[in-house]
C-alpha atoms as a PDB file:
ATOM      1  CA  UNK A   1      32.675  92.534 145.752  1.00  0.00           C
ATOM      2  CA  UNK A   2      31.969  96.347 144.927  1.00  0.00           C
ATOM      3  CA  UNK A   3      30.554  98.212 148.060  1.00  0.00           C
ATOM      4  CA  UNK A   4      26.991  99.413 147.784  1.00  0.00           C
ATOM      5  CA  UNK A   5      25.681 102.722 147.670  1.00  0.00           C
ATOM      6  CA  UNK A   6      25.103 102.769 151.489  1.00  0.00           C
ATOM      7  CA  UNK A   7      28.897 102.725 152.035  1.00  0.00           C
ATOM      8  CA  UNK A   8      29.675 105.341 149.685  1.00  0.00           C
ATOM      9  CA  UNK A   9      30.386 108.516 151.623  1.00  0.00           C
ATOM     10  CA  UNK A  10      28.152 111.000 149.461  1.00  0.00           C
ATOM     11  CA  UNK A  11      30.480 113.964 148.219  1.00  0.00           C
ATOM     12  CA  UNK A  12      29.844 117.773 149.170  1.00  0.00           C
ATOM     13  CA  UNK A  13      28.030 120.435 147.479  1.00  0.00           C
ATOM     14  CA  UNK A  14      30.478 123.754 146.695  1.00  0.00           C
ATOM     15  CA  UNK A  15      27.840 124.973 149.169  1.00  0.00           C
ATOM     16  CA  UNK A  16      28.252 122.657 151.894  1.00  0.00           C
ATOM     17  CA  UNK A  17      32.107 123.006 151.327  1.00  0.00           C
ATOM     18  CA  UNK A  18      31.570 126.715 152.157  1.00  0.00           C
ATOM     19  CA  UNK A  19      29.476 126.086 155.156  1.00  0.00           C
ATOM     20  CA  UNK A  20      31.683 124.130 156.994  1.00  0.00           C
ATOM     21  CA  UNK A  21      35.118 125.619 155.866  1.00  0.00           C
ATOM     22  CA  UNK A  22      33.360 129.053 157.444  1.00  0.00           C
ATOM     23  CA  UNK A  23      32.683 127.493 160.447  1.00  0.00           C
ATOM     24  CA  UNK A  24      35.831 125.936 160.931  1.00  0.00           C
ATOM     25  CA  UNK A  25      37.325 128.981 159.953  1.00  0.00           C
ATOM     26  CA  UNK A  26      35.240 130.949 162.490  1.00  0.00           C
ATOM     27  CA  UNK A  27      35.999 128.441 165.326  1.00  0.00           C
ATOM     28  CA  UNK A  28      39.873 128.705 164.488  1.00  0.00           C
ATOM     29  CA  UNK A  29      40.407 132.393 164.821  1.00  0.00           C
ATOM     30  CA  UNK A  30      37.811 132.806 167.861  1.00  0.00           C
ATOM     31  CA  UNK A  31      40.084 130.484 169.737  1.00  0.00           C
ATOM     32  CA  UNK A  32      43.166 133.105 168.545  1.00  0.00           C
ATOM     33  CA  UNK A  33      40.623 136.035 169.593  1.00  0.00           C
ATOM     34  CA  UNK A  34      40.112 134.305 173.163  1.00  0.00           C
ATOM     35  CA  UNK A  35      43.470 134.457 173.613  1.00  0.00           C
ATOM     36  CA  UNK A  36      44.398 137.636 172.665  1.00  0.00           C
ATOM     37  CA  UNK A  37      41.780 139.295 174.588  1.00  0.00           C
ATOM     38  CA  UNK A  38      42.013 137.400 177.984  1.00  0.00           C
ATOM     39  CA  UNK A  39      42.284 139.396 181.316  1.00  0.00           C
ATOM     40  CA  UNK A  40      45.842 137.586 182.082  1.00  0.00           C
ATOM     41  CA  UNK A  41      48.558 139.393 179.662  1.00  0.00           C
ATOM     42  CA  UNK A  42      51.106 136.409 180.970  1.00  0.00           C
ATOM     43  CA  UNK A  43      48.448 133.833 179.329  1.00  0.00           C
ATOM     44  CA  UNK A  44      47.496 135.544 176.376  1.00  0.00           C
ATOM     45  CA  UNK A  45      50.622 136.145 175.445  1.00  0.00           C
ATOM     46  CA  UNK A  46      51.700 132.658 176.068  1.00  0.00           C
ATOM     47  CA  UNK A  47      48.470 130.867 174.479  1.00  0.00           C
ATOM     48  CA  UNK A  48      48.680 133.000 171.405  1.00  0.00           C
ATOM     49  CA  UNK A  49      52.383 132.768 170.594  1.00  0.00           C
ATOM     50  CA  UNK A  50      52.181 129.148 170.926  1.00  0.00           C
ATOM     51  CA  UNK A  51      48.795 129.156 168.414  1.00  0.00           C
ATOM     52  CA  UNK A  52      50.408 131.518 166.142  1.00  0.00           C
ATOM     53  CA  UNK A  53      53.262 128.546 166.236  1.00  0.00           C
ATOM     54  CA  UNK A  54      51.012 125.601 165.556  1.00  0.00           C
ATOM     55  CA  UNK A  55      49.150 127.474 162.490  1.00  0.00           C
ATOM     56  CA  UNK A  56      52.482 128.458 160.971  1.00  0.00           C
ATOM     57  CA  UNK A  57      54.160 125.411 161.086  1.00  0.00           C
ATOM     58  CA  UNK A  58      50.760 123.017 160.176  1.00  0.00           C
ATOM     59  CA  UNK A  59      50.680 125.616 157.009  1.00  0.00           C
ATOM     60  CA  UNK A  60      54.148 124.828 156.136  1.00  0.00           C
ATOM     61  CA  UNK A  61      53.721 121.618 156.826  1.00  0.00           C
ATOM     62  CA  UNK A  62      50.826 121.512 153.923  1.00  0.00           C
ATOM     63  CA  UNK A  63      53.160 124.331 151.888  1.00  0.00           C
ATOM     64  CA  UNK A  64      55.576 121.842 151.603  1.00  0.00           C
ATOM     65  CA  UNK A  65      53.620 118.639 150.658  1.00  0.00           C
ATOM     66  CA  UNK A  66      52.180 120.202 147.959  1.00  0.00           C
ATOM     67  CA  UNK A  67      56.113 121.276 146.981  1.00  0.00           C
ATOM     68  CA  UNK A  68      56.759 117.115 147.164  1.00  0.00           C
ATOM     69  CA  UNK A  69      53.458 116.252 145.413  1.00  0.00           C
ATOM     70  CA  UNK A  70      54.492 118.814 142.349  1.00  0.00           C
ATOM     71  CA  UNK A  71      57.741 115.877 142.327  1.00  0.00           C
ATOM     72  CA  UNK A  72      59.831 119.048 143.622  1.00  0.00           C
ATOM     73  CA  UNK A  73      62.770 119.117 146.476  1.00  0.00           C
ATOM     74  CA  UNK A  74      62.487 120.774 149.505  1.00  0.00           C
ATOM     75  CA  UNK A  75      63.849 120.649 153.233  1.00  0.00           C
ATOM     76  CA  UNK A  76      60.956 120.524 155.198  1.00  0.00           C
ATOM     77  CA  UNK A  77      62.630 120.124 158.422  1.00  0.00           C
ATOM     78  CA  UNK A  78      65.217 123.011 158.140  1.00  0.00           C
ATOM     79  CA  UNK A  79      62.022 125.297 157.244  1.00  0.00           C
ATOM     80  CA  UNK A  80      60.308 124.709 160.206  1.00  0.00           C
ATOM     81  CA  UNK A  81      62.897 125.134 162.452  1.00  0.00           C
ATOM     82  CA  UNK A  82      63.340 128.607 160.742  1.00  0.00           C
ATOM     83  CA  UNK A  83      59.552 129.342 160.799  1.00  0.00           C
ATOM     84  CA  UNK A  84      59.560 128.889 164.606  1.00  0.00           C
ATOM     85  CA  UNK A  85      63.077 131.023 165.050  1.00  0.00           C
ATOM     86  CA  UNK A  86      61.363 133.915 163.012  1.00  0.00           C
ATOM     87  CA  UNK A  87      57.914 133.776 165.248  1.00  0.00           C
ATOM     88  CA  UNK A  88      59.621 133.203 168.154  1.00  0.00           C
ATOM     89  CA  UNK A  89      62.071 136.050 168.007  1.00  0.00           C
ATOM     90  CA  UNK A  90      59.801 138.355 166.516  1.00  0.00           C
ATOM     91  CA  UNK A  91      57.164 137.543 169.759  1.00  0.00           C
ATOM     92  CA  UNK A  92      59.502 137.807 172.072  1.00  0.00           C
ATOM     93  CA  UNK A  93      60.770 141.338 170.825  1.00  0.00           C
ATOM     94  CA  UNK A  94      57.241 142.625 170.409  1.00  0.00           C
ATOM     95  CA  UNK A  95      56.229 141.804 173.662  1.00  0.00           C
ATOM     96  CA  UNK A  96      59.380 143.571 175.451  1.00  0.00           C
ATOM     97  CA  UNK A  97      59.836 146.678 173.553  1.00  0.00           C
ATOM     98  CA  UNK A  98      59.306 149.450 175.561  1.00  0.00           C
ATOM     99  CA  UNK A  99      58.290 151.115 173.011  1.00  0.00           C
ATOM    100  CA  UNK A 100      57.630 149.348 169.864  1.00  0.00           C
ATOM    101  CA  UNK A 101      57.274 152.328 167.431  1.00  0.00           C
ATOM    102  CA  UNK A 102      60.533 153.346 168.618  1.00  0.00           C
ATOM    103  CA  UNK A 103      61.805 149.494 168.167  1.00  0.00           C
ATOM    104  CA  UNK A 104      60.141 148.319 165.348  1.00  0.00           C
ATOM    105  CA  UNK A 105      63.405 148.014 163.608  1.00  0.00           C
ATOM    106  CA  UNK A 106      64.577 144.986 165.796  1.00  0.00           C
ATOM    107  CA  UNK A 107      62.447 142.133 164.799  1.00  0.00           C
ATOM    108  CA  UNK A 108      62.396 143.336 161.132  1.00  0.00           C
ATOM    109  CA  UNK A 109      66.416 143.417 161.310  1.00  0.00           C
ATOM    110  CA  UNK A 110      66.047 140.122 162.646  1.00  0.00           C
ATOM    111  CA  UNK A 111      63.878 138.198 160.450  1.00  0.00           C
ATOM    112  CA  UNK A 112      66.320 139.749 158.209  1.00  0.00           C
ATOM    113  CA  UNK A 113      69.040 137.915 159.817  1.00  0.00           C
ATOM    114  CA  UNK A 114      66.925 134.603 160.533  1.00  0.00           C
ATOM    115  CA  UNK A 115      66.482 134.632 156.252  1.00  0.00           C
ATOM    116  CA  UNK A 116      69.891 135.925 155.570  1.00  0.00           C
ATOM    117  CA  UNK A 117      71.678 132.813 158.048  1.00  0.00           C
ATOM    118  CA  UNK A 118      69.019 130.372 156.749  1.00  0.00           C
ATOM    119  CA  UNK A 119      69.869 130.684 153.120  1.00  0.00           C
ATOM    120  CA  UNK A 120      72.808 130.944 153.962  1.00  0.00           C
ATOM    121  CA  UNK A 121      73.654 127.450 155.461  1.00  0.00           C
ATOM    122  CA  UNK A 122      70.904 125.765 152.943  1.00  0.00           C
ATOM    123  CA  UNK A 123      73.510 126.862 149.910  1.00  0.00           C
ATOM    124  CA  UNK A 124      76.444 125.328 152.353  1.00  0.00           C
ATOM    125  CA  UNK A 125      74.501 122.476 152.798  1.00  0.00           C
ATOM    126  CA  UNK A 126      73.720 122.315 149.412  1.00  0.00           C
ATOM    127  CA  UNK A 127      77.757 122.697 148.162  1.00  0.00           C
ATOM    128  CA  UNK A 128      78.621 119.744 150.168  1.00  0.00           C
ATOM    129  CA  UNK A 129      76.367 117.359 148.688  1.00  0.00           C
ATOM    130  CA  UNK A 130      77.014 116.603 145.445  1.00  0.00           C
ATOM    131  CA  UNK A 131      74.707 113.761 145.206  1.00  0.00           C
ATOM    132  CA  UNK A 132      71.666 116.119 145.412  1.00  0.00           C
ATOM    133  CA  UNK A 133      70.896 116.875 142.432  1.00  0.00           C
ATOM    134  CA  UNK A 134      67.842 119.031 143.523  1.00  0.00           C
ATOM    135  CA  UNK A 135      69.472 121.435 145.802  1.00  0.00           C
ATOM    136  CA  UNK A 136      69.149 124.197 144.598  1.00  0.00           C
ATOM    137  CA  UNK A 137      65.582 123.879 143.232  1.00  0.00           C
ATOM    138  CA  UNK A 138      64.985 122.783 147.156  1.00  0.00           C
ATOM    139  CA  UNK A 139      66.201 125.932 148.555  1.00  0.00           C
ATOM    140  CA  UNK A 140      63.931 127.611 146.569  1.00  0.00           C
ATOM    141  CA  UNK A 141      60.667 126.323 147.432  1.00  0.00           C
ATOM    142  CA  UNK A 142      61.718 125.917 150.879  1.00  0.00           C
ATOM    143  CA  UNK A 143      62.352 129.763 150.931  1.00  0.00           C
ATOM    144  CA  UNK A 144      59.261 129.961 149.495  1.00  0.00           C
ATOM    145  CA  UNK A 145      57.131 128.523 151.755  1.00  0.00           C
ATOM    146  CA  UNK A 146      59.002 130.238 154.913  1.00  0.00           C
ATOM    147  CA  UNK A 147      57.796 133.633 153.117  1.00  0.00           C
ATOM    148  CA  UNK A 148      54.519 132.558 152.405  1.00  0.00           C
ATOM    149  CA  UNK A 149      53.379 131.255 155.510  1.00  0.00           C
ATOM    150  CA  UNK A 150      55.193 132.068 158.929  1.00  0.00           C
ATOM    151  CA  UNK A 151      57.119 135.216 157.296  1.00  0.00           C
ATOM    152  CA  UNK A 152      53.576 136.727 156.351  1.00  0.00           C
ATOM    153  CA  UNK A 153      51.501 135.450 158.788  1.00  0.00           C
ATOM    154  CA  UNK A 154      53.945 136.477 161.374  1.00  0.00           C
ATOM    155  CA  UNK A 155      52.263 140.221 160.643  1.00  0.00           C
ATOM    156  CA  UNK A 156      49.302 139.409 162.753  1.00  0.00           C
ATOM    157  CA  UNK A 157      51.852 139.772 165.826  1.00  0.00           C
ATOM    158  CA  UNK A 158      53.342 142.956 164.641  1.00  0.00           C
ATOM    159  CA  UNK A 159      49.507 144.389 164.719  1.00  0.00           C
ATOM    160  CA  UNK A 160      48.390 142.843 167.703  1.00  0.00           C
ATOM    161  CA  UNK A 161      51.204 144.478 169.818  1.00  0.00           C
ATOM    162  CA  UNK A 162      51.614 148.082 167.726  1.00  0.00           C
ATOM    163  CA  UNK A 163      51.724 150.700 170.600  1.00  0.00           C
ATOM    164  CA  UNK A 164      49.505 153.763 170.399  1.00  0.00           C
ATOM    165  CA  UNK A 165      46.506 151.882 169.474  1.00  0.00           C
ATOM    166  CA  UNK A 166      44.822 148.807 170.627  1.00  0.00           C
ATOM    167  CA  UNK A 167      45.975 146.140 168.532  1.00  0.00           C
ATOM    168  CA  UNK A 168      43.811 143.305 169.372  1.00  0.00           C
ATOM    169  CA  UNK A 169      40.782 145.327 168.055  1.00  0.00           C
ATOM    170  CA  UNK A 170      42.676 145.439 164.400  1.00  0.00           C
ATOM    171  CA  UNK A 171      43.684 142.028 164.824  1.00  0.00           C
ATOM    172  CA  UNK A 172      39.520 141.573 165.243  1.00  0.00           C
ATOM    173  CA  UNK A 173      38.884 144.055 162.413  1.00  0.00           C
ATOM    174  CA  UNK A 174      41.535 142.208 160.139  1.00  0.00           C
ATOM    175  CA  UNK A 175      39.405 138.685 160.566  1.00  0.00           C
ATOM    176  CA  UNK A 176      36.598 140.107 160.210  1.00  0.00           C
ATOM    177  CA  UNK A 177      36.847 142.462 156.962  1.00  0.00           C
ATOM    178  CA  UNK A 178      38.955 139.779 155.274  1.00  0.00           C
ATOM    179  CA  UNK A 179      35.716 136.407 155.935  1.00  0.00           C
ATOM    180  CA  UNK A 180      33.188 139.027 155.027  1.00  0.00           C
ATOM    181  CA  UNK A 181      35.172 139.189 151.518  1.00  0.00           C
ATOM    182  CA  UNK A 182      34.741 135.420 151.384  1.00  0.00           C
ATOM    183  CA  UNK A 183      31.367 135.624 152.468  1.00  0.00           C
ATOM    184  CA  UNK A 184      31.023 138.140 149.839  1.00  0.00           C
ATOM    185  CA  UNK A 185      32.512 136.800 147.225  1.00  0.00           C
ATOM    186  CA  UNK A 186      30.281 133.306 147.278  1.00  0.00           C
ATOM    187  CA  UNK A 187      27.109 134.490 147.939  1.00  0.00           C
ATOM    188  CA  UNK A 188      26.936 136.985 145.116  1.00  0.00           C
ATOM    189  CA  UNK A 189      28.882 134.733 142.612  1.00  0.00           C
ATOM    190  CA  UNK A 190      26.685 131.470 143.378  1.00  0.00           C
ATOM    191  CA  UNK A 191      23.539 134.042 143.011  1.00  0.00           C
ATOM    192  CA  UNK A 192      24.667 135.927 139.668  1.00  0.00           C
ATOM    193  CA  UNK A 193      28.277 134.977 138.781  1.00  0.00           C
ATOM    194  CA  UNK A 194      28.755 134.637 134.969  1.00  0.00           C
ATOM    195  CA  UNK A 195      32.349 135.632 134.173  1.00  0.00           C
ATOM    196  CA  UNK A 196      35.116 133.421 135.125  1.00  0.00           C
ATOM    197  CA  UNK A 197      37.902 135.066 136.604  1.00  0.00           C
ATOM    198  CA  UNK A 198      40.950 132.866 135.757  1.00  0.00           C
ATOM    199  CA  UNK A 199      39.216 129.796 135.267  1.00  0.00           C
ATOM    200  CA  UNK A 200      42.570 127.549 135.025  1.00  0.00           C
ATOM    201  CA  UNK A 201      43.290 128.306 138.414  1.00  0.00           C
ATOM    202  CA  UNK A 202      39.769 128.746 140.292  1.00  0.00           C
ATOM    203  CA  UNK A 203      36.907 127.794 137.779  1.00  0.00           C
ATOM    204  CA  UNK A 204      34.681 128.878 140.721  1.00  0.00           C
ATOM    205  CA  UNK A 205      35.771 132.388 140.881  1.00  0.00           C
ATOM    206  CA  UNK A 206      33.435 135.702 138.684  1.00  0.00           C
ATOM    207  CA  UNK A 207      34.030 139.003 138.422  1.00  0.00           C
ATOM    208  CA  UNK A 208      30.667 139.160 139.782  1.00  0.00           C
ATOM    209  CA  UNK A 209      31.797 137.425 143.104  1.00  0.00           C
ATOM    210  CA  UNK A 210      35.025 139.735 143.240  1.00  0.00           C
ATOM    211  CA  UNK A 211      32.672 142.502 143.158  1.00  0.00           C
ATOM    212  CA  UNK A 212      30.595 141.006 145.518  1.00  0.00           C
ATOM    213  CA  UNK A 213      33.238 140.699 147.785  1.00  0.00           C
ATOM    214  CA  UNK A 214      34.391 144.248 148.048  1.00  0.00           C
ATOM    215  CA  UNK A 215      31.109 145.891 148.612  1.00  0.00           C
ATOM    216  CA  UNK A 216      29.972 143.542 151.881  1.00  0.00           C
ATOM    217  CA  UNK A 217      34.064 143.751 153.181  1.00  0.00           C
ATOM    218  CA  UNK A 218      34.054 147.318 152.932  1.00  0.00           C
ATOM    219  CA  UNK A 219      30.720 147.478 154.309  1.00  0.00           C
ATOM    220  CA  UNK A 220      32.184 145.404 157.333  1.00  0.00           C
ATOM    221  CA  UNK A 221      34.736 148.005 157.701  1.00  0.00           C
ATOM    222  CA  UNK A 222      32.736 150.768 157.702  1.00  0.00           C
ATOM    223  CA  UNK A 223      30.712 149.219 160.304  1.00  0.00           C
ATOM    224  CA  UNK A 224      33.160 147.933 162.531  1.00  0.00           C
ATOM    225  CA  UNK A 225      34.892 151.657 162.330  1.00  0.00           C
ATOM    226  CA  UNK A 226      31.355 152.931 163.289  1.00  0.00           C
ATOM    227  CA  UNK A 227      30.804 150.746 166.069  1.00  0.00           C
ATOM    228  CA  UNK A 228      34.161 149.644 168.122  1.00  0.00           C
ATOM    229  CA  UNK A 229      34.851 153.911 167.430  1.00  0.00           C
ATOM    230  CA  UNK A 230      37.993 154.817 169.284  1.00  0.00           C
ATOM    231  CA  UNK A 231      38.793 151.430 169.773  1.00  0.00           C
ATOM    232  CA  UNK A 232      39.779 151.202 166.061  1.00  0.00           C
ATOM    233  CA  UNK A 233      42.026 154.344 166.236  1.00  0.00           C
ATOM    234  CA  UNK A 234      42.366 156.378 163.439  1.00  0.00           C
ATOM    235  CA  UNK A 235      40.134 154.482 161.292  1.00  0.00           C
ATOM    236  CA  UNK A 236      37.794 157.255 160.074  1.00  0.00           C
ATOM    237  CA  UNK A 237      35.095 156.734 157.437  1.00  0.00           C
ATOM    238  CA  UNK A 238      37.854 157.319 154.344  1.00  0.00           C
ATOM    239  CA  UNK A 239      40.347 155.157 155.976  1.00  0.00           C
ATOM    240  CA  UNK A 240      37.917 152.541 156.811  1.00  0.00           C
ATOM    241  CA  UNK A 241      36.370 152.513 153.030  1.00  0.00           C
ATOM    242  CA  UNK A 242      40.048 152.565 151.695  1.00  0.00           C
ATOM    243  CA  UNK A 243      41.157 149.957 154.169  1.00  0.00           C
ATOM    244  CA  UNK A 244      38.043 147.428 153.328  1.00  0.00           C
ATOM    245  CA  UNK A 245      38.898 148.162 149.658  1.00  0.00           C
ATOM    246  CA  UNK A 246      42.420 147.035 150.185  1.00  0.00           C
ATOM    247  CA  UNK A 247      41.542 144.060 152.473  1.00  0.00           C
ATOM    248  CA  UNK A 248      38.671 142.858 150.105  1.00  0.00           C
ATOM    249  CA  UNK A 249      41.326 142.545 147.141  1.00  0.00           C
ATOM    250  CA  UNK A 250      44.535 140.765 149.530  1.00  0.00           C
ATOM    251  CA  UNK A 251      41.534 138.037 150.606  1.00  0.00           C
ATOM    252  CA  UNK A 252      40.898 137.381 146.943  1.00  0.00           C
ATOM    253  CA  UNK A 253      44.332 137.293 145.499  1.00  0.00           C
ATOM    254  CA  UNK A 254      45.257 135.328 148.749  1.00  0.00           C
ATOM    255  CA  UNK A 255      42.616 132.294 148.342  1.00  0.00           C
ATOM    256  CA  UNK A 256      43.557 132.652 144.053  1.00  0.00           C
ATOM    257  CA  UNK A 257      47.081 132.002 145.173  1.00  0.00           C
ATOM    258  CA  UNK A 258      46.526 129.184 147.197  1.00  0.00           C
ATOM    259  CA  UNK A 259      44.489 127.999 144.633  1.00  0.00           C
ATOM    260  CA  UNK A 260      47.305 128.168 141.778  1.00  0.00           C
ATOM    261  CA  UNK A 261      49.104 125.998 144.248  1.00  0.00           C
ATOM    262  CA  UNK A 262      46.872 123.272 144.905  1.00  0.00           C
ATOM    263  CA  UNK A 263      46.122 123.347 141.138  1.00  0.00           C
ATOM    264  CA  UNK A 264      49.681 122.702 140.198  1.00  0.00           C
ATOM    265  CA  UNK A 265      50.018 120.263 142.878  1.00  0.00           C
ATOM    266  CA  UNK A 266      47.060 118.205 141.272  1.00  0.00           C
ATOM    267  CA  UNK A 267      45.063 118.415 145.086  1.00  0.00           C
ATOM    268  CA  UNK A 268      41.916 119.685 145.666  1.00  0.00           C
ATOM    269  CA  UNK A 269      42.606 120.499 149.804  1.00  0.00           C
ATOM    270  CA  UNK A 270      46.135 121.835 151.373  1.00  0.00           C
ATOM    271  CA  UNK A 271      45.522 119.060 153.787  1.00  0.00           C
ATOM    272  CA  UNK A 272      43.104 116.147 155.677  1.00  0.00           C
ATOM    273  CA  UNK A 273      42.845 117.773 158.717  1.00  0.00           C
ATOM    274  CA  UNK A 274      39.388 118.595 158.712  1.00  0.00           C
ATOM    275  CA  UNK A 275      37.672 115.957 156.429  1.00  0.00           C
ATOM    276  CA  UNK A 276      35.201 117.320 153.808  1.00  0.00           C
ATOM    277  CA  UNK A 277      37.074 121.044 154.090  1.00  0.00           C
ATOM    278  CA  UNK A 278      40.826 120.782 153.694  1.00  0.00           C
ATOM    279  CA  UNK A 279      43.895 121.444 155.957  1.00  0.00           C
ATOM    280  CA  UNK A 280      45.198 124.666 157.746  1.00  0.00           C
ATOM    281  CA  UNK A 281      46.434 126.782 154.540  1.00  0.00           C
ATOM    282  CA  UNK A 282      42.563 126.138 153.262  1.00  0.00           C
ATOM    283  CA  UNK A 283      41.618 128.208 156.280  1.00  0.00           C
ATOM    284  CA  UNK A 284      44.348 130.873 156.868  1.00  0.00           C
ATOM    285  CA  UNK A 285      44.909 131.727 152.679  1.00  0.00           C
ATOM    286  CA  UNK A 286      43.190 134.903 152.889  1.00  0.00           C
ATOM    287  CA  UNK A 287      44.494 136.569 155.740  1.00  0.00           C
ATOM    288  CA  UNK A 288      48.322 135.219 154.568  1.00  0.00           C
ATOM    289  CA  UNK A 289      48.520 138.788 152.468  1.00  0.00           C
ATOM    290  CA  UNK A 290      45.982 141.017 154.455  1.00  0.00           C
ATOM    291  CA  UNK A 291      48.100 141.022 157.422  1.00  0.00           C
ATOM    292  CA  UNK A 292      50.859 143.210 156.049  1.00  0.00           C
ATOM    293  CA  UNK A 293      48.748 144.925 154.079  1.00  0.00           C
ATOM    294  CA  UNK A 294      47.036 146.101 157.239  1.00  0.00           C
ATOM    295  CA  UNK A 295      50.196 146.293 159.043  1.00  0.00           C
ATOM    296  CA  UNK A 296      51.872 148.683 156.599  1.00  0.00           C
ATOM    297  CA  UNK A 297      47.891 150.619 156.371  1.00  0.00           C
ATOM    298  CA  UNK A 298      48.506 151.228 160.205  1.00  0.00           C
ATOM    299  CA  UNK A 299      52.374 152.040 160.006  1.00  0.00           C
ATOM    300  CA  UNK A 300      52.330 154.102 157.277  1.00  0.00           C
ATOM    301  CA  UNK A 301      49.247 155.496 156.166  1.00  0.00           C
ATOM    302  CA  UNK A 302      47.755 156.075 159.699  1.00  0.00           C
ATOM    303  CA  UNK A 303      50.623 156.324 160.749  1.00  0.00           C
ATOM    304  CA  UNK A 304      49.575 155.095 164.570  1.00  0.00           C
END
């Protein structure tokens, strides 16, 4: 007997979609914001390191189920472990670095040596099983998704503990500037978008809505520059126009990117967790690139 209408969950409008990824969104990285702003630097550190762990390895998590649902190889479980060496060692250098300008070196040489070690014994691994015929195609995407997700969302620790400014105001700034490009990009592309973008990837997606989302993220710059003031150090009305500019093109390329992998995976969401919405890499696709675009803004353009 075929269920009646009454049982059938009713699906979501795009619009609805939007609402509630925002919100979940929202809630997500004001939980990461609590932390890094709380009066108790023993906590905060604590509380975010171990956040920044469980959204880096619940995004590789998805990564790599979309890698099995293309039909490809990966090894999910070495990946992880390598995710959680690279944040772990990177935190713990951060936070106990004199001087971090001075030190910056250190975690970069080793998440150099955490990559270098962990290819490393994936092609051993891989030259004493012959029956695998996938091996090598596995230590590819399993790379892969180490770079994409912990690798590049590890960035967001690199800013938040940058000496000579206040980092937890960019980490703010970051959030901020790259929804606001979301924001942007929907409302003006549901209100006037006509030209598709790369319709095989994100039929969604107009040139209209692109545009739409640099003029209200750079506007969010500028405004956050004008209101935290020295709190955002350095950021002066060029830098925060040029910044937004930047930021408002890594959140679009980011959430296209994501998109080309979901598409290719045949899946609509990265994941269940949040019914109606999508998983973790839904949320955190956009601010995967702007973090070291911001961090190497900061290092080397304002040079702080």
């Amino acid at each position: 007997m075929s269920p009646g209408p009454s049982t059938i969950a009713p699906s979501l409008s795009k619009g609805q979609v939007f609402v509630r990824r925002l919100g979940s969104t929202m809630v997500l990285w004001a939980i990461v914001l609590t932390a890094i702003f709380s009066t108790n630097p023993i906590v905060a550190n604590a509380v975010f390191l171990l956040l920044m762990l469980i959204l880096a390895g619940a995004g590789l998590w998805e990564f790599y189920g979309l890698i099995e649902r293309r039909g490809l190889k990966c090894f999910k479980w070495w990946g992880l472990l390598a995710g959680i060496a690279l944040m772990s060692s990177t935190h713990y250098y951060v936070t106990h670095a004199k001087d971090y300008q001075l030190l910056a070196a250190k975690p970069n040489d080793f998440e150099t040596g955490v990559l270098v070690l962990f290819v490393l014994g994936l092609c051993l691994r891989q030259l004493f099983d012959a029956h695998n015929a996938q091996g090598f195609a596995g230590i590819a995407t399993t790379l892969m998704g180490l770079m994409y997700v912990p690798w590049l969302l590890n960035f967001i620790q690199k800013i938040n503990y940058l000496t000579g400014i206040d980092g937890r105001f960019y980490v703010l700034y970051l959030l901020i500037v790259t929804k606001f490009s979301d924001v942007g990009a929907y409302c003006v592309g549901s209100l006037c978008g006509r030209h598709k973008m790369i319709p095989r990837i994100s039929p969604g997606k107009t040139w209209e809505g692109f545009a739409g989302a640099l003029l209200v993220s750079t506007g969010a710059s500028v405004g956050l520059a004008h209101l935290a003031g020295s709190r955002l150090k350095g950021l002066t009305l060029g830098h925060a126009i040029t910044a937004g500019l930047i930021l408002s093109v890594g959140a679009v390329i980011g959430d296209l990117i994501e998109s080309a992998f979901k598409r290719e995976a045949g899946v609509k969401d990265s994941g269940r967790l949040f019914p109606g919405i999508g998983g973790i890499l839904d949320l955190i696709d956009s601010p995967l690139f702007n973090a070291p675009l911001l961090y190497l803004y900061l290092r080397h353009v304002l040079a702080v």
